[in-house]
N, C-alpha and C. Protein backbone atom coordinates (compact mmCIF):
# COMPACT_ATOMS: atom_id res chain seq x y z
N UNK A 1 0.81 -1.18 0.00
CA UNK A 1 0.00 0.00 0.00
C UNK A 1 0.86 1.25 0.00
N UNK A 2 2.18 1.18 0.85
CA UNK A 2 3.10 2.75 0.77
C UNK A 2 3.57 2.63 -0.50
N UNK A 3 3.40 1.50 -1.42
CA UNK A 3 4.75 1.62 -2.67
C UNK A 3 4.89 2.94 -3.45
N UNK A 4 5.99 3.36 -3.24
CA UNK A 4 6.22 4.81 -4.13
C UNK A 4 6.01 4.77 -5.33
N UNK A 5 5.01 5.76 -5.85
CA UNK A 5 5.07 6.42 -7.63
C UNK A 5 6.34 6.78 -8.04
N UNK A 6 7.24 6.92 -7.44
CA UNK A 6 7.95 7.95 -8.43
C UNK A 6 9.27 7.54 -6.69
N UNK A 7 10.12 8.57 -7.05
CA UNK A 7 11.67 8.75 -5.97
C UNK A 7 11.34 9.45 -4.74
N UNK A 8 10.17 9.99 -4.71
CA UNK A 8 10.11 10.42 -3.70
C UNK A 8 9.16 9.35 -2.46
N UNK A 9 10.02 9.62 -1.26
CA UNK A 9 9.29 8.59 -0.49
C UNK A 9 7.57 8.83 -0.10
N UNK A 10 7.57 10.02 0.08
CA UNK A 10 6.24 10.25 0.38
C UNK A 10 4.86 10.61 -0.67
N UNK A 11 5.49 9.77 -2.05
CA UNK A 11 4.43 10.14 -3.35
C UNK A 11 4.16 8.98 -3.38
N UNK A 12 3.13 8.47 -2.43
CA UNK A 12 2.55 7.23 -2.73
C UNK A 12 0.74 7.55 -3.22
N UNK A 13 0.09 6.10 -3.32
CA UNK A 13 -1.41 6.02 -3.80
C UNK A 13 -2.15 6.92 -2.36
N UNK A 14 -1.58 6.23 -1.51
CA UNK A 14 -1.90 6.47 -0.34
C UNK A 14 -2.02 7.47 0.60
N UNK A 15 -0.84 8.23 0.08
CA UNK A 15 -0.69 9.67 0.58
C UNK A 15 -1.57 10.50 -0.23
N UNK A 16 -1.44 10.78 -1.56
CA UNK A 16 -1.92 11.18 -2.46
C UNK A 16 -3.50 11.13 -2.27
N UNK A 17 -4.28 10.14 -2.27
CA UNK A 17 -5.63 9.93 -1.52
C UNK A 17 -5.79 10.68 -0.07
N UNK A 18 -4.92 10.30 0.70
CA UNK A 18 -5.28 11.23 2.36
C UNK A 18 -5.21 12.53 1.91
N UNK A 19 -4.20 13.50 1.31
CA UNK A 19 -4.34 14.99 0.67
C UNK A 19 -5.43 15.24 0.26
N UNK A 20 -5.55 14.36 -1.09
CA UNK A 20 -6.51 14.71 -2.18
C UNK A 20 -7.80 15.09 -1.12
N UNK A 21 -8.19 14.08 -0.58
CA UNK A 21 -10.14 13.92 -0.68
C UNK A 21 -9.81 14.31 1.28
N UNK A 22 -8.84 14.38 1.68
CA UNK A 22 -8.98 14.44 3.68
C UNK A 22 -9.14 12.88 3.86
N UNK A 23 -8.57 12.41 3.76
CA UNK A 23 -9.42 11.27 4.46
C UNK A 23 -8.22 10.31 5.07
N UNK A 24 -7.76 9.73 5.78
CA UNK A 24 -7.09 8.95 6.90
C UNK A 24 -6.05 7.60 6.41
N UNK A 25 -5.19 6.77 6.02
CA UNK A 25 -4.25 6.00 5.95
C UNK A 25 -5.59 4.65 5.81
N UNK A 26 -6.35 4.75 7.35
CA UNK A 26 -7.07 3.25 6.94
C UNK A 26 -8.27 3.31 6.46
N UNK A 27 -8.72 4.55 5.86
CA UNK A 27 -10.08 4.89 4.93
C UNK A 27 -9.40 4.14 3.61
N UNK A 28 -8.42 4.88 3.33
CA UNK A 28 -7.92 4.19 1.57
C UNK A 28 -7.71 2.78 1.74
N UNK A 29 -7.08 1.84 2.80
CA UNK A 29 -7.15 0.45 3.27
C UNK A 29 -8.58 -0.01 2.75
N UNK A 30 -9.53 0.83 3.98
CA UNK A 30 -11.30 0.18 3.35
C UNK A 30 -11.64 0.58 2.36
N UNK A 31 -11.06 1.55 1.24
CA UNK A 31 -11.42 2.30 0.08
C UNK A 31 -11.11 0.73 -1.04
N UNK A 32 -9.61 0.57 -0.03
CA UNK A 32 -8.96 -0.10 -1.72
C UNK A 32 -9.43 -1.93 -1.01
N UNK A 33 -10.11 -2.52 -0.05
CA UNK A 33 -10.28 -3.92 0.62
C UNK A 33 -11.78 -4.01 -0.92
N UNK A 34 -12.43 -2.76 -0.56
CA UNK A 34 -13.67 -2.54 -1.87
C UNK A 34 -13.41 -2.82 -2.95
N UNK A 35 -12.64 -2.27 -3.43
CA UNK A 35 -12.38 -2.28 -4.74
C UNK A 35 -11.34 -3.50 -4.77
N UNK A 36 -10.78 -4.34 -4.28
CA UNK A 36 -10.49 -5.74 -5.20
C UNK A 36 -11.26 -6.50 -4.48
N UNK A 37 -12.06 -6.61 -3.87
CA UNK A 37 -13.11 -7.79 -2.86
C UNK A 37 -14.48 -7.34 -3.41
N UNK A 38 -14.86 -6.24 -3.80
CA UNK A 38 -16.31 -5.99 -4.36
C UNK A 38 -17.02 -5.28 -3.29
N UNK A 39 -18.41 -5.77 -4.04
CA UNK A 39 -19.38 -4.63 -1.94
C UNK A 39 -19.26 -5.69 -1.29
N UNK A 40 -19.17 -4.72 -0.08
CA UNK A 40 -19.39 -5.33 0.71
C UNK A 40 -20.08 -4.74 2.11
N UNK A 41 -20.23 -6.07 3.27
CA UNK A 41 -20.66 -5.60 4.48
C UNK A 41 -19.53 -5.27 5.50
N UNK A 42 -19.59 -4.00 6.36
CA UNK A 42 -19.03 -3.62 7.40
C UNK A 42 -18.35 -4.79 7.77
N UNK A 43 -18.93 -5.75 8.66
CA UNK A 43 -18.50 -7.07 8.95
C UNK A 43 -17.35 -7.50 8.51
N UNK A 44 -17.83 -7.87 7.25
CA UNK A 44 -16.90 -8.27 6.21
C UNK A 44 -15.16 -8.01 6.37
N UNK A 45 -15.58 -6.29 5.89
CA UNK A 45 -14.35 -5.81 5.86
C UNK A 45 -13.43 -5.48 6.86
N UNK A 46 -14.07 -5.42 8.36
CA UNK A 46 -13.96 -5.81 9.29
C UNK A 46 -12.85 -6.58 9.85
N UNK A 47 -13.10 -7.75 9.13
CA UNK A 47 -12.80 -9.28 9.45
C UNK A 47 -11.51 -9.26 8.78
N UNK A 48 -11.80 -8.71 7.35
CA UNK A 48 -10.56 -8.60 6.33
C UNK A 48 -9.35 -7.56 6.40
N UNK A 49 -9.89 -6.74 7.53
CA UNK A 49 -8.76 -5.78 7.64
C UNK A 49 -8.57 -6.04 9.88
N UNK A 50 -8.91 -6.66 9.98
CA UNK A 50 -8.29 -6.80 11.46
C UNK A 50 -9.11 -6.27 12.00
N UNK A 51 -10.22 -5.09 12.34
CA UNK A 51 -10.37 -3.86 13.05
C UNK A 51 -11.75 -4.20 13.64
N UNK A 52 -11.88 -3.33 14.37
CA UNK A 52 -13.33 -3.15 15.11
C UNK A 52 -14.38 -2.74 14.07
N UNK A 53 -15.63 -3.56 13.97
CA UNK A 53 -16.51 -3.05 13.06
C UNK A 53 -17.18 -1.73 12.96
N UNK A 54 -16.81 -0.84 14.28
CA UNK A 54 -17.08 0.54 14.69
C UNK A 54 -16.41 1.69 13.80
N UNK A 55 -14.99 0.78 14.25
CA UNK A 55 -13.91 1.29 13.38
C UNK A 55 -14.09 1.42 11.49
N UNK A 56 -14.73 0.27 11.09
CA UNK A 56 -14.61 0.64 9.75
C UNK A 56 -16.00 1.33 9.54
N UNK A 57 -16.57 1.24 10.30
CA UNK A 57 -18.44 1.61 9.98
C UNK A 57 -17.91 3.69 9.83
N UNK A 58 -16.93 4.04 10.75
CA UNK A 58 -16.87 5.63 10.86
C UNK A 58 -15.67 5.92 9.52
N UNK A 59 -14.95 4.95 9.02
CA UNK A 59 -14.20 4.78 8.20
C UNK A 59 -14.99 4.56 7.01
N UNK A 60 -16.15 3.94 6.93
CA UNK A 60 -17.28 3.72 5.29
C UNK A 60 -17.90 5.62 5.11
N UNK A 61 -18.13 5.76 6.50
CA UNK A 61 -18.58 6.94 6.65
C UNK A 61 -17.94 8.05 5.97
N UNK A 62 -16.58 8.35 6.24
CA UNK A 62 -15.39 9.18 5.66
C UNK A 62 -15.50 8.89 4.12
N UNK A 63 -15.30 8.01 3.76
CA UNK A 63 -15.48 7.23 2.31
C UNK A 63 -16.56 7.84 1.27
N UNK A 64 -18.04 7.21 2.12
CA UNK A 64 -19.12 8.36 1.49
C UNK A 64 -18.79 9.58 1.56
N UNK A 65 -18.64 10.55 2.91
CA UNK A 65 -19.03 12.09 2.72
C UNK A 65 -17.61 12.62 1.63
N UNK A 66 -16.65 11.38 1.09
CA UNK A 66 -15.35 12.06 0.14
C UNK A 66 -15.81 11.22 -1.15
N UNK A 67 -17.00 10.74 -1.20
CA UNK A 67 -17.40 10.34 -2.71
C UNK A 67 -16.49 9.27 -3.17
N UNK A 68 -16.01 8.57 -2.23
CA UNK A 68 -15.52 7.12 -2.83
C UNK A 68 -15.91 5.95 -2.66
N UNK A 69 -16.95 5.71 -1.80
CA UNK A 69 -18.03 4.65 -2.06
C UNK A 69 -19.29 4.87 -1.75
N UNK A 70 -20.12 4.28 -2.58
CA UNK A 70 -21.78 4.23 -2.36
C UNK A 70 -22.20 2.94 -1.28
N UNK A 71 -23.53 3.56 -0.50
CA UNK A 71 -24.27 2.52 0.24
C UNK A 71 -25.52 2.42 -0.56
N UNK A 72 -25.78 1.12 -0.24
CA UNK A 72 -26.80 0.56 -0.56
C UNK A 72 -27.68 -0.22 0.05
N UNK A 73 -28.96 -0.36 0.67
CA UNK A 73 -29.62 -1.14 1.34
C UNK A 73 -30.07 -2.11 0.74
N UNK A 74 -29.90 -3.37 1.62
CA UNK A 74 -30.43 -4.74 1.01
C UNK A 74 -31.37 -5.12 1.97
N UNK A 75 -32.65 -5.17 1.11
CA UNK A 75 -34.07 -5.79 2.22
C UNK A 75 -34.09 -7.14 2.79
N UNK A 76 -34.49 -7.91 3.44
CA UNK A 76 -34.24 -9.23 3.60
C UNK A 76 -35.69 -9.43 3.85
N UNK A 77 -35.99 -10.94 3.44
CA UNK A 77 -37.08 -11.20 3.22
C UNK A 77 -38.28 -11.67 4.52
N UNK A 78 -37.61 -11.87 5.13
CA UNK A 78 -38.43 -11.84 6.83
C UNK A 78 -38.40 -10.54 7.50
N UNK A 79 -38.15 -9.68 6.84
CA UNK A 79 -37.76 -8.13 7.53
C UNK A 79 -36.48 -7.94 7.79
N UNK A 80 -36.05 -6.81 8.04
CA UNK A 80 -35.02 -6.28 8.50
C UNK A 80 -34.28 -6.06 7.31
N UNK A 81 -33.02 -5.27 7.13
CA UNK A 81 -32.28 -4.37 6.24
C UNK A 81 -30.82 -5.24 6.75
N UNK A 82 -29.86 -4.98 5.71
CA UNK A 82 -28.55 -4.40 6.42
C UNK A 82 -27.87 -3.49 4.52
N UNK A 83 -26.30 -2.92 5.33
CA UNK A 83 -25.95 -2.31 4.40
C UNK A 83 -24.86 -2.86 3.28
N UNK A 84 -24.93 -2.60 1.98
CA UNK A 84 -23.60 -3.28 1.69
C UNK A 84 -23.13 -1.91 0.73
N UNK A 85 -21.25 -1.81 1.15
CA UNK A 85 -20.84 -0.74 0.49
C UNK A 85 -20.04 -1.46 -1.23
N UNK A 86 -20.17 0.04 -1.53
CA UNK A 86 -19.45 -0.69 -2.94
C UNK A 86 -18.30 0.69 -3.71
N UNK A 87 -16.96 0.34 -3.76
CA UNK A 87 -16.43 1.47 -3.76
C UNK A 87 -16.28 1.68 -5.44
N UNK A 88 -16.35 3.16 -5.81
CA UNK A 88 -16.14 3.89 -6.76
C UNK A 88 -15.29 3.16 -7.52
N UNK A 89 -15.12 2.85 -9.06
CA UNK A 89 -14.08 2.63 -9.54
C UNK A 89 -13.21 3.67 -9.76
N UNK A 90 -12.09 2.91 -9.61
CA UNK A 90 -10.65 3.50 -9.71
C UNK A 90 -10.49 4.82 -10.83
N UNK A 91 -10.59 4.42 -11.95
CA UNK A 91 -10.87 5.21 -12.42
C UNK A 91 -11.80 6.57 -12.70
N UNK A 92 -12.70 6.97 -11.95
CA UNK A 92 -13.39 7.95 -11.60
C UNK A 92 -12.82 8.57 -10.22
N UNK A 93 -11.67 7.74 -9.43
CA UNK A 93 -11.21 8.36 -8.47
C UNK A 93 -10.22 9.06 -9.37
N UNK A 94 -9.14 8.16 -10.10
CA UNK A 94 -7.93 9.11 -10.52
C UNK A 94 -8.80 10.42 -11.42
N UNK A 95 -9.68 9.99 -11.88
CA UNK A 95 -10.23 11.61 -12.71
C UNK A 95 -10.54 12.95 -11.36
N UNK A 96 -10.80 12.08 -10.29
CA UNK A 96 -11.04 13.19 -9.67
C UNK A 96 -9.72 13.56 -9.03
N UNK A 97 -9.49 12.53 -9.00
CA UNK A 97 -7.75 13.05 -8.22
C UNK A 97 -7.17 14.14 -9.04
N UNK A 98 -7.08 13.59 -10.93
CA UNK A 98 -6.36 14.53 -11.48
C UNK A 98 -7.06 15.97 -11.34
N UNK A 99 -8.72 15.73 -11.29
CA UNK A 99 -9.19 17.26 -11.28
C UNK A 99 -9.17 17.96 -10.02
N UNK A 100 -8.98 17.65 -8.90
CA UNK A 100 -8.57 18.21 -7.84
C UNK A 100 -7.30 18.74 -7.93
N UNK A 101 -6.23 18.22 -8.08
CA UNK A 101 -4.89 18.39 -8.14
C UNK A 101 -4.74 19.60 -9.11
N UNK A 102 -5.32 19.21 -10.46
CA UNK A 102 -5.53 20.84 -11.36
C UNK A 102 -5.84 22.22 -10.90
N UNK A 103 -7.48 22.00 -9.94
CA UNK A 103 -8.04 23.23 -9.70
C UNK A 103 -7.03 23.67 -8.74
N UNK A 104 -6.07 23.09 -7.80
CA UNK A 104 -5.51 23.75 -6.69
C UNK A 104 -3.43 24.02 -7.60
N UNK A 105 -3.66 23.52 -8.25
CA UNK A 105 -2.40 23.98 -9.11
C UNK A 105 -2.60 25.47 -9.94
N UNK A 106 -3.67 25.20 -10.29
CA UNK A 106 -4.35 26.96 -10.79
C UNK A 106 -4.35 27.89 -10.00
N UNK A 107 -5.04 27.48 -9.32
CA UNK A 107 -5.69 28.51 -7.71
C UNK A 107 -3.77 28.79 -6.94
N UNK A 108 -3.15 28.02 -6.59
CA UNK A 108 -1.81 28.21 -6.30
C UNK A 108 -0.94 29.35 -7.61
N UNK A 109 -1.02 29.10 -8.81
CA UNK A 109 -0.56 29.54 -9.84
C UNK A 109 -0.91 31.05 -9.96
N UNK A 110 -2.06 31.42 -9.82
CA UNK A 110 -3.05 32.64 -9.70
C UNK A 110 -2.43 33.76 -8.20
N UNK A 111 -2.69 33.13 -7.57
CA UNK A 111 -1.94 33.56 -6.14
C UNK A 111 -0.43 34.20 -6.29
N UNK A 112 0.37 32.66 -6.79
CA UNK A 112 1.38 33.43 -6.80
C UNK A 112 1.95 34.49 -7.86
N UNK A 113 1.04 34.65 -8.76
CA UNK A 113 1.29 35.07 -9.71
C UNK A 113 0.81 36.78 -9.61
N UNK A 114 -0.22 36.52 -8.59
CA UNK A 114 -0.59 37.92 -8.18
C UNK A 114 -0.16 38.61 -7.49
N UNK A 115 0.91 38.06 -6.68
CA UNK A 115 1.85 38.58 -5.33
C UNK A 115 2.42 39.70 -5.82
N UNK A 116 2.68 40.87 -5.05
CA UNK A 116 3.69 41.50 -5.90
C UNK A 116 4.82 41.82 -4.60
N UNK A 117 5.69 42.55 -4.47
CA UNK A 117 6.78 42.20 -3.66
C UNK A 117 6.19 43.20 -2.47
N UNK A 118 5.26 43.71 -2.41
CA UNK A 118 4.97 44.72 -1.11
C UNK A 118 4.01 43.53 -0.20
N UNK A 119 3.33 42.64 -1.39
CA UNK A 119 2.03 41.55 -0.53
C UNK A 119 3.19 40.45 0.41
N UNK A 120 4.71 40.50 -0.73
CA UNK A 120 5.35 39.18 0.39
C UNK A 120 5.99 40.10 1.53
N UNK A 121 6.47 41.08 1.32
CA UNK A 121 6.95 41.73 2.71
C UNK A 121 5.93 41.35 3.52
N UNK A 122 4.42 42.11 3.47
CA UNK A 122 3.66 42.03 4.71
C UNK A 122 3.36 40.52 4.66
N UNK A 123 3.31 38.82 3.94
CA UNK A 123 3.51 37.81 4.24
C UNK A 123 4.43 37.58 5.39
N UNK A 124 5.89 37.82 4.95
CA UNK A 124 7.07 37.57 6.03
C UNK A 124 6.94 38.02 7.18
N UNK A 125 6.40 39.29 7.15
CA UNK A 125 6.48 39.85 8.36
C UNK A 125 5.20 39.05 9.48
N UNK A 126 4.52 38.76 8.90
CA UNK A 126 3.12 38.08 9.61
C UNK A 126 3.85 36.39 9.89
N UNK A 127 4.50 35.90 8.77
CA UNK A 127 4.81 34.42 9.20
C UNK A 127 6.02 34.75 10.08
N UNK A 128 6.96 35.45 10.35
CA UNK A 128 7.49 35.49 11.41
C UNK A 128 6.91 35.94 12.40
N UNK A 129 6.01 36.92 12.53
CA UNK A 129 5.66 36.88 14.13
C UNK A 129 4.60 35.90 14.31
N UNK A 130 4.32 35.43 13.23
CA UNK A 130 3.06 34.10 14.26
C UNK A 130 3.82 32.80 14.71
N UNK A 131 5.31 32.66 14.13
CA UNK A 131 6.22 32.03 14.19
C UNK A 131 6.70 32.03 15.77
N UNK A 132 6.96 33.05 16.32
CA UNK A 132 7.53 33.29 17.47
C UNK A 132 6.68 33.10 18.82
């Protein structure tokens, strides 16, 4: 799961996902247990990743409110419900990855591009005294 993209140690899938969308080291674990195991139940993944089912239930949670997996209710036929998750394909994540990564390469680009040398004086002067 850490394997590096590229020479740098900290340009992994993994890192890259916690930046991108906020979301935690063992969200992308239950992000990526989804996506090669299929939907599944809390339980399940649970079982498949070691953890407290509490633990991944607030971890499916993170997942939905960052749009990388859908829930779905399954009725059962004597009554009662339960849930089964099913994560985003991969590919609609890297599109969003790449389009996230764009809009804040712009938005960074724009910024600095607007600076002019009186905006970084009063920068420096503010990051050193909040510094101290």
């Amino acid at each position: 799961m850490s394997r590096s993209i590229s020479k740098s140690p900290t340009l992994t899938l993994e890192n890259i996902m916690c930046c991108v969308f906020g979301i935690k080291p063992l969200d992308v674990a239950v992000y990526l247990t989804l996506l090669k195991n299929g939907p599944s139940r809390v339980s399940t993944v649970a079982r498949m990743l070691n953890r407290d089912r509490s633990t991944i239930q607030r971890s499916m949670q993170n997942l939905i409110k960052a749009g990388l997996v859908r829930r779905k209710q399954v009725n059962l036929r004597k009554g009662g419900y339960f849930y089964r998750y099913e994560a985003i394909p991969f590919s609609e994540v890297r599109s969003k990855i790449l389009e996230i990564i764009e809009e804040w390469r712009n938005e960074v680009k724009r910024w600095i591009e607007a600076m002019d040398s009186g905006e970084l004086e009063k920068y420096i002067e503010e990051y050193i005294k909040n510094k101290k």
